[in-house]
PDB file of N, CA and C in Angstrom:
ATOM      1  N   UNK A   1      23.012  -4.668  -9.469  1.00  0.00           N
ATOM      2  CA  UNK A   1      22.815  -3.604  -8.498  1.00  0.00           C
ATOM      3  C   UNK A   1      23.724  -2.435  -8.854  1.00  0.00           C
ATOM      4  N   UNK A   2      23.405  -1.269  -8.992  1.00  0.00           N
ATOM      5  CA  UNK A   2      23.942  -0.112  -8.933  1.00  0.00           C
ATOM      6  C   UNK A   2      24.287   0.618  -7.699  1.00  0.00           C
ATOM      7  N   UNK A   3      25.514   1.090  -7.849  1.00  0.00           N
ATOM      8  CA  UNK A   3      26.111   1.756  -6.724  1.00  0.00           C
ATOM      9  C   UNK A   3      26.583   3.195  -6.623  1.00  0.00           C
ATOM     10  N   UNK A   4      26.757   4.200  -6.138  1.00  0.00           N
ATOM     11  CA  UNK A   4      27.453   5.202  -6.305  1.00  0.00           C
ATOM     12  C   UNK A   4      28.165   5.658  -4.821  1.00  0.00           C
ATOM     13  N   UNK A   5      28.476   6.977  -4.792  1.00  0.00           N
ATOM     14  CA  UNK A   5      29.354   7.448  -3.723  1.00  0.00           C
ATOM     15  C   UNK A   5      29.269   8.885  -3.934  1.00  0.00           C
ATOM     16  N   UNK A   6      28.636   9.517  -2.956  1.00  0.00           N
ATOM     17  CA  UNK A   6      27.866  11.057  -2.943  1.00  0.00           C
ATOM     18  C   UNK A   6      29.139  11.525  -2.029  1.00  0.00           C
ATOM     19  N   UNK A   7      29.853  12.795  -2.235  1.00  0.00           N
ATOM     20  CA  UNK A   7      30.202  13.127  -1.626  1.00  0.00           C
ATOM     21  C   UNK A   7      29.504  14.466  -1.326  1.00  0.00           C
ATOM     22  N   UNK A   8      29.755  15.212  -0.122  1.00  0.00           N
ATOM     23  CA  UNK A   8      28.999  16.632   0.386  1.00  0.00           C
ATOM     24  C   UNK A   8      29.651  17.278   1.085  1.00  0.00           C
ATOM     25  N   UNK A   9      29.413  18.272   0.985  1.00  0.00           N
ATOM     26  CA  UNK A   9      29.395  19.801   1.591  1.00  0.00           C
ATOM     27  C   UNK A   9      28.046  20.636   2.620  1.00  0.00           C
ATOM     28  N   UNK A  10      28.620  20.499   3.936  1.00  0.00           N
ATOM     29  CA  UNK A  10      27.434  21.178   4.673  1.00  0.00           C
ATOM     30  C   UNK A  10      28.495  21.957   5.606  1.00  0.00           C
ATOM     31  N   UNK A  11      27.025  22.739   5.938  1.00  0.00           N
ATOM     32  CA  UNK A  11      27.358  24.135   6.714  1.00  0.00           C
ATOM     33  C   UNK A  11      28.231  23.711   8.170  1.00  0.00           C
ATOM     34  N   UNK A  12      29.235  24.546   8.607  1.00  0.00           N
ATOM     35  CA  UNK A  12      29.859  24.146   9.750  1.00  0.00           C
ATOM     36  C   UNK A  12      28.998  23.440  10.894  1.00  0.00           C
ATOM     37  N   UNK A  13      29.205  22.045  11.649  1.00  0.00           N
ATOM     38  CA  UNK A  13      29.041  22.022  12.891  1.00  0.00           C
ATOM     39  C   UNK A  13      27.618  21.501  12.478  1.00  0.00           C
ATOM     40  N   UNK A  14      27.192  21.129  11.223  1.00  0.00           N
ATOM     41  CA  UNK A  14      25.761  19.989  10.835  1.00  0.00           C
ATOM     42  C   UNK A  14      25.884  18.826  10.578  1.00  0.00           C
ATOM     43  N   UNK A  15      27.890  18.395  10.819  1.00  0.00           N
ATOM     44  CA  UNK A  15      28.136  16.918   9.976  1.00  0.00           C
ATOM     45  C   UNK A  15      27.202  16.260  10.827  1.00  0.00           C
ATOM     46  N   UNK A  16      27.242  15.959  11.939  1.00  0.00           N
ATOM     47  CA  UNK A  16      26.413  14.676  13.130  1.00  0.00           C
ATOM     48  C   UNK A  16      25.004  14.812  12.599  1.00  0.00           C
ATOM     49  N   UNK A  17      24.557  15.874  12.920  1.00  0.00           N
ATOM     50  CA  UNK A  17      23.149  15.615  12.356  1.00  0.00           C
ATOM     51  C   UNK A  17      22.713  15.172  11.596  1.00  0.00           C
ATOM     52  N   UNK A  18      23.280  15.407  10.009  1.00  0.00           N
ATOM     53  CA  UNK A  18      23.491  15.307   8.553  1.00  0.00           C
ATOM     54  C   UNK A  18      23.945  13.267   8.384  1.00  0.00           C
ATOM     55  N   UNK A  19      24.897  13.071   8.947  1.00  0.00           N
ATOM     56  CA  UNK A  19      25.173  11.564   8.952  1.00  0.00           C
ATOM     57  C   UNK A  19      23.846  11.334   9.862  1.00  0.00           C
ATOM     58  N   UNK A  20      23.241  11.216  10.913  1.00  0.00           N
ATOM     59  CA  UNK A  20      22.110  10.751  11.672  1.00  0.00           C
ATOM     60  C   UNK A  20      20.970  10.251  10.539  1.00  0.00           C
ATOM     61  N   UNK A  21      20.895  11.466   9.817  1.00  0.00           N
ATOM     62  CA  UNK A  21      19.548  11.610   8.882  1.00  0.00           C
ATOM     63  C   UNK A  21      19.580  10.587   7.463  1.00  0.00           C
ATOM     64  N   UNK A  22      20.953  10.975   7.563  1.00  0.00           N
ATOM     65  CA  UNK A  22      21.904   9.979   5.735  1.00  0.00           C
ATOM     66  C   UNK A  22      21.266   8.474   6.483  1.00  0.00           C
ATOM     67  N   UNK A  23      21.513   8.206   7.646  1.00  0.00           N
ATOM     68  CA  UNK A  23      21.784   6.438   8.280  1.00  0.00           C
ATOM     69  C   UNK A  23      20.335   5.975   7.956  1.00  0.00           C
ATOM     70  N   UNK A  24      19.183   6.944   8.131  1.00  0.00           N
ATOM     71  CA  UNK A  24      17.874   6.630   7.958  1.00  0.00           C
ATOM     72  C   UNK A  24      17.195   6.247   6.498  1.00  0.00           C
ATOM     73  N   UNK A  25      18.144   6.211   5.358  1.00  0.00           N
ATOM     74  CA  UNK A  25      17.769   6.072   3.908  1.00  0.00           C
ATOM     75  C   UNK A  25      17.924   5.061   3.834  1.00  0.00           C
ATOM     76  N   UNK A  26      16.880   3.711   3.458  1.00  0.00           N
ATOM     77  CA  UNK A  26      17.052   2.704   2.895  1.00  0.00           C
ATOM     78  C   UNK A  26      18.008   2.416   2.066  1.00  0.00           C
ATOM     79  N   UNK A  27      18.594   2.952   0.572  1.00  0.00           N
ATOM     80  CA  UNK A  27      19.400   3.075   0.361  1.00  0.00           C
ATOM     81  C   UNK A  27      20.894   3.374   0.324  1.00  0.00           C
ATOM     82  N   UNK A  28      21.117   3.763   1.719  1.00  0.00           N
ATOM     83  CA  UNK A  28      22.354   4.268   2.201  1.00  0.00           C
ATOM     84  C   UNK A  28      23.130   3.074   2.889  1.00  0.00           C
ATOM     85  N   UNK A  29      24.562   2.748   2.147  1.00  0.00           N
ATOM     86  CA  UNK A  29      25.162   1.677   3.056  1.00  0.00           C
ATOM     87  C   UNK A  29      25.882   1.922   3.957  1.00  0.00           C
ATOM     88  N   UNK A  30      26.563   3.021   3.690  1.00  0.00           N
ATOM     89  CA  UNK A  30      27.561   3.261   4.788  1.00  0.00           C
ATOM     90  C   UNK A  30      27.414   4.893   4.638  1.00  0.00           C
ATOM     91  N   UNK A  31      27.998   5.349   5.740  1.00  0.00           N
ATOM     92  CA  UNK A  31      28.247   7.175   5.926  1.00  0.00           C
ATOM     93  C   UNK A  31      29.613   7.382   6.426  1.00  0.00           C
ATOM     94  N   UNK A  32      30.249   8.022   6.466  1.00  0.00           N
ATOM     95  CA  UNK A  32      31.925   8.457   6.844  1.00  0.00           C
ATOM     96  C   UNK A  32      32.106  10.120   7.193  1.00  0.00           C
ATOM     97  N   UNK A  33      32.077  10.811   8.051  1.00  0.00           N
ATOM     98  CA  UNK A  33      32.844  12.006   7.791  1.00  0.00           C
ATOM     99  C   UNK A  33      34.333  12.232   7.141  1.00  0.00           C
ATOM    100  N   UNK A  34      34.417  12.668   7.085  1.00  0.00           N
ATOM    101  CA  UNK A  34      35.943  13.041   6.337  1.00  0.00           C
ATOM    102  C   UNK A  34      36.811  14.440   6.509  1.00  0.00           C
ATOM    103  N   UNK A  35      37.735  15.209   6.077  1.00  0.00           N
ATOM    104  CA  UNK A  35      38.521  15.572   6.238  1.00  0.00           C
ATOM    105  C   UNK A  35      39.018  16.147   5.112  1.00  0.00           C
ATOM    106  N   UNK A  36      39.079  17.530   4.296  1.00  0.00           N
ATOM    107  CA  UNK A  36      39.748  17.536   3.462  1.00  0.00           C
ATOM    108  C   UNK A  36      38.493  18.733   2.375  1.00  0.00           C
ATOM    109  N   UNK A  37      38.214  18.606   1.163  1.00  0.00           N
ATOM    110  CA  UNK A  37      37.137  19.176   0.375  1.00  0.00           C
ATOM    111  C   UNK A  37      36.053  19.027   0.693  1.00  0.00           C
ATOM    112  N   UNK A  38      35.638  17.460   1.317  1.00  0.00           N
ATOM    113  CA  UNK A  38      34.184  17.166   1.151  1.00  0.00           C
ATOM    114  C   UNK A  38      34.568  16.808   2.934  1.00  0.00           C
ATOM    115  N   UNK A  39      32.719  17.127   3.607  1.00  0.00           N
ATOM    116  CA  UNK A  39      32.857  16.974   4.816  1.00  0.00           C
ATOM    117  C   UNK A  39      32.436  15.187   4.867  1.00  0.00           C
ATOM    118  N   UNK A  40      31.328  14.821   4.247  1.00  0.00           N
ATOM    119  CA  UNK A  40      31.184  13.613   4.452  1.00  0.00           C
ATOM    120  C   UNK A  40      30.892  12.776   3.417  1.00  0.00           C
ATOM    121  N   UNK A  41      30.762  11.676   3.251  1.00  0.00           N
ATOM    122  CA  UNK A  41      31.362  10.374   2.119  1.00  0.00           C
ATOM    123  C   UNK A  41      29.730   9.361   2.419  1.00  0.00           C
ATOM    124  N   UNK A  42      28.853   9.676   1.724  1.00  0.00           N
ATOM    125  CA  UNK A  42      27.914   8.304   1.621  1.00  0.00           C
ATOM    126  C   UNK A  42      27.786   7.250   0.451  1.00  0.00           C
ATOM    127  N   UNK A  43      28.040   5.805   0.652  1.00  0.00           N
ATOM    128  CA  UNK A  43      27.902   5.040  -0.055  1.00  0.00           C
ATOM    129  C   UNK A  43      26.508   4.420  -0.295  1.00  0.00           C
ATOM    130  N   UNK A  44      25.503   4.494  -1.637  1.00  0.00           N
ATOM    131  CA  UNK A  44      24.453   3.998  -1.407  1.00  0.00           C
ATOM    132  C   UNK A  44      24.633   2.906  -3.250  1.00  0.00           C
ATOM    133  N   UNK A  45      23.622   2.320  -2.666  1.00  0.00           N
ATOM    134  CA  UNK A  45      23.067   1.039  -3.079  1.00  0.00           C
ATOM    135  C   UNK A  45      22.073   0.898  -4.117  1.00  0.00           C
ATOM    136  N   UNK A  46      21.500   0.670  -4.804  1.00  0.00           N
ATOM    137  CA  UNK A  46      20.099   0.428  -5.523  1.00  0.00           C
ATOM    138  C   UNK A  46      20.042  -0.335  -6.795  1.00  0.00           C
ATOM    139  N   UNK A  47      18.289  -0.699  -7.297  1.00  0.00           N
ATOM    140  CA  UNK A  47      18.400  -1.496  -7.922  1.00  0.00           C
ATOM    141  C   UNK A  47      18.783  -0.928  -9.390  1.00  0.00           C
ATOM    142  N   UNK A  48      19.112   0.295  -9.333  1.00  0.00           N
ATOM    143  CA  UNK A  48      19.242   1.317 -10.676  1.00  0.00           C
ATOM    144  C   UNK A  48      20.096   2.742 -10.877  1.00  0.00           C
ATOM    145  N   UNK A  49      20.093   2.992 -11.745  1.00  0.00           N
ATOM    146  CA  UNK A  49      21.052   4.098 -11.567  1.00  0.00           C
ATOM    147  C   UNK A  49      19.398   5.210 -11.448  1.00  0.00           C
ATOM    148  N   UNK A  50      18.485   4.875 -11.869  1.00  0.00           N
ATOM    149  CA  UNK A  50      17.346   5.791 -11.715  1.00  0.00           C
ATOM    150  C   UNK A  50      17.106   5.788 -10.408  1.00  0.00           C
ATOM    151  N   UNK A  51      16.906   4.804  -9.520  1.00  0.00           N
ATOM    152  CA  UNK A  51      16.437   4.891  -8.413  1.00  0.00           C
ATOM    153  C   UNK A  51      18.178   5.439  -7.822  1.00  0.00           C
ATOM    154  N   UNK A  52      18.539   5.503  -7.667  1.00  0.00           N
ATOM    155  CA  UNK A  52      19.828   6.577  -7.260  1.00  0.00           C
ATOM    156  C   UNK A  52      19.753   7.930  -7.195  1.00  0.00           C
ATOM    157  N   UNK A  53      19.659   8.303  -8.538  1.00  0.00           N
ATOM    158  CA  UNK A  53      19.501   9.644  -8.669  1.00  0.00           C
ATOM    159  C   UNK A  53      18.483  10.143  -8.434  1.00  0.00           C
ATOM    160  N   UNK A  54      17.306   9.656  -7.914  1.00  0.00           N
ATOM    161  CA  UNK A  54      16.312   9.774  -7.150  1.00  0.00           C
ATOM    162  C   UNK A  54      15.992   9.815  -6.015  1.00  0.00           C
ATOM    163  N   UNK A  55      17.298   9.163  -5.199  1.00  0.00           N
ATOM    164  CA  UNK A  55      17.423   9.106  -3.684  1.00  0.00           C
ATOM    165  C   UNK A  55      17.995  10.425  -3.198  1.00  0.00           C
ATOM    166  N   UNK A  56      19.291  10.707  -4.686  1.00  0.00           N
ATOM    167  CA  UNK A  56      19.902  11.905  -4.331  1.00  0.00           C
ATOM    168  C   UNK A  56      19.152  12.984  -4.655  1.00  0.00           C
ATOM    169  N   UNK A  57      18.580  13.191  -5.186  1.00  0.00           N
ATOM    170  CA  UNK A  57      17.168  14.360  -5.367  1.00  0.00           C
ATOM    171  C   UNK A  57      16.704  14.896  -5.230  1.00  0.00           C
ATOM    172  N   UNK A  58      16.092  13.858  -4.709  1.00  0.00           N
ATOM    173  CA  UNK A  58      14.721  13.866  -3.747  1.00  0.00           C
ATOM    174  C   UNK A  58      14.872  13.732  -2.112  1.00  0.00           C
ATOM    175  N   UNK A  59      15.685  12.889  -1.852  1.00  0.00           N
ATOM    176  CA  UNK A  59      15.832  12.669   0.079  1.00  0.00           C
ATOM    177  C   UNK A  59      17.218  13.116   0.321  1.00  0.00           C
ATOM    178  N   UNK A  60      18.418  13.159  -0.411  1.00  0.00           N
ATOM    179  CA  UNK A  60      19.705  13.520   0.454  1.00  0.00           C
ATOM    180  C   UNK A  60      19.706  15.208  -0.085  1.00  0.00           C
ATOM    181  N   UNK A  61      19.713  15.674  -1.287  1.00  0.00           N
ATOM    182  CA  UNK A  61      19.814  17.235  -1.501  1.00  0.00           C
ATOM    183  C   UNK A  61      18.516  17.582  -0.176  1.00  0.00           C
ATOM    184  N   UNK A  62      17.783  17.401  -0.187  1.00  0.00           N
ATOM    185  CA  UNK A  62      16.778  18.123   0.537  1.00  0.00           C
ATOM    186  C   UNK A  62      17.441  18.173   2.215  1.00  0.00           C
ATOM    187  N   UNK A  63      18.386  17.275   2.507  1.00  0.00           N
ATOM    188  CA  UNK A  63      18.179  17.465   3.977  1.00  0.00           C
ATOM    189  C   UNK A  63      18.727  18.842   4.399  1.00  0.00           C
ATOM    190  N   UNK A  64      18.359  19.651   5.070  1.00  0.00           N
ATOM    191  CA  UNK A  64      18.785  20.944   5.643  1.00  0.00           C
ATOM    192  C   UNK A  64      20.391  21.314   6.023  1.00  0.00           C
ATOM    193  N   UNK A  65      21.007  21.892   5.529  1.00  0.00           N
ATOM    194  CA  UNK A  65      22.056  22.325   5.650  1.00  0.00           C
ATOM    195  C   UNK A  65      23.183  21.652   5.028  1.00  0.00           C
ATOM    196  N   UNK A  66      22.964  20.936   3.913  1.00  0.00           N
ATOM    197  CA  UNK A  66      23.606  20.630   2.842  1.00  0.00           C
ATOM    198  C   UNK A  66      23.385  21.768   1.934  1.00  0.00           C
ATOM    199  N   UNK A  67      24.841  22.131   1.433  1.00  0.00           N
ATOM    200  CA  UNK A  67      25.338  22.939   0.715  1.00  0.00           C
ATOM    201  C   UNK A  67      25.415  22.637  -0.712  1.00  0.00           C
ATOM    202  N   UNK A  68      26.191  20.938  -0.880  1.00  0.00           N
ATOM    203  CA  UNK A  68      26.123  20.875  -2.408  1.00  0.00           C
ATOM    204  C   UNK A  68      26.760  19.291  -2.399  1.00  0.00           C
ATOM    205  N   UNK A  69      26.226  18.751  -3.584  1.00  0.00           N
ATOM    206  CA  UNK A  69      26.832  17.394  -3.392  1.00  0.00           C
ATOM    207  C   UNK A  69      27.983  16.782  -4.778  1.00  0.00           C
ATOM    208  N   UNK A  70      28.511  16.115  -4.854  1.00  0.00           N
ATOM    209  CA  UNK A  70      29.162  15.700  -6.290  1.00  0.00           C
ATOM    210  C   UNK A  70      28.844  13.713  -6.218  1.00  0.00           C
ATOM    211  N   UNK A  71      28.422  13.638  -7.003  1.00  0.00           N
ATOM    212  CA  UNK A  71      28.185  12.315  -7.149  1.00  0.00           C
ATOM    213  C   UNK A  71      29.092  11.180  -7.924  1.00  0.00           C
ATOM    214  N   UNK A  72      29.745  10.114  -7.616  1.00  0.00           N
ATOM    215  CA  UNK A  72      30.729   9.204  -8.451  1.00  0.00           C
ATOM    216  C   UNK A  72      30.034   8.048  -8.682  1.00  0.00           C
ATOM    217  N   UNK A  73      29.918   7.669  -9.812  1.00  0.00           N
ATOM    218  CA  UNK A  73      28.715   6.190 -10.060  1.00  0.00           C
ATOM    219  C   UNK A  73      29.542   5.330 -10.332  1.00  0.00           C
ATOM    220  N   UNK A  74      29.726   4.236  -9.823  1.00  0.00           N
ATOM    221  CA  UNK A  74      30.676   3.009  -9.702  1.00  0.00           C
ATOM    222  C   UNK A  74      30.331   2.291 -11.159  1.00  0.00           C
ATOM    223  N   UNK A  75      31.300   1.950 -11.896  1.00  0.00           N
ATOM    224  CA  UNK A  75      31.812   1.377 -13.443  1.00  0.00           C
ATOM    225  C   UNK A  75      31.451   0.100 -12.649  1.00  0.00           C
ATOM    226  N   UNK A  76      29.851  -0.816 -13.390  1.00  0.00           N
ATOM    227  CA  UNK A  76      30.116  -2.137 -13.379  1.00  0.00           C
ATOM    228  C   UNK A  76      31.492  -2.827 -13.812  1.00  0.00           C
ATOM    229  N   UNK A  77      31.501  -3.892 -13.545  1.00  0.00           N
ATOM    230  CA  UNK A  77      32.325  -4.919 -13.197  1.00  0.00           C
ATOM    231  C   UNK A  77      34.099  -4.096 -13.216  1.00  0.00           C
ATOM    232  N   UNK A  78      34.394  -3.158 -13.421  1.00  0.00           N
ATOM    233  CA  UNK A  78      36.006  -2.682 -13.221  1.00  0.00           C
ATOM    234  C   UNK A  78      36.278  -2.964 -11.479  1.00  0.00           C
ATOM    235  N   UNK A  79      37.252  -3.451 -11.404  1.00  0.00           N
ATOM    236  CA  UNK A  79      37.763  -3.785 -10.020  1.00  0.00           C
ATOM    237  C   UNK A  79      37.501  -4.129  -9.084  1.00  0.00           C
ATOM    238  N   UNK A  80      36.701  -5.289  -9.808  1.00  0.00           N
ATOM    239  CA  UNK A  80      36.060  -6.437  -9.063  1.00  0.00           C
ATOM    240  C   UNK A  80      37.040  -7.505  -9.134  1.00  0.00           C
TER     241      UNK A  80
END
């Protein structure tokens, strides 16, 4: 299983909405707001690094009032 960790940037005062919409992706395990550069932290799941970058794409860039995302793809087996 492939994993990554999207972090984002949206427009003031859209985090709630923005996590609401993230919770609805099959692929999405967890959501976090945060504090700091990035407003919120999603951890997603899949059977590929293709189907990943396909989730981010296609269903999380598109949601409205996301600004911009940076993506971290989790190194099989390191720190396990």
């Amino acid at each position: 299983m492939s994993q990554a960790f999207v972090l984002i940037n949206c427009e003031l005062g859209s985090e709630e909405h923005i996590i609401e919409e993230l919770k609805t992706l099959s692929d999405v395990k967890s959501v976090q707001g945060t504090f700091g550069a990035y407003d919120i932290i999603v951890e997603i799941a899949s059977e590929s690094v293709e189907q990943i970058r396909e989730t981010i794409t296609w269903k999380i860039r598109k949601i409205e009032k996301i600004r911009s995302t940076l993506t971290l793809t989790k190194v099989e087996g390191q720190g396990e």
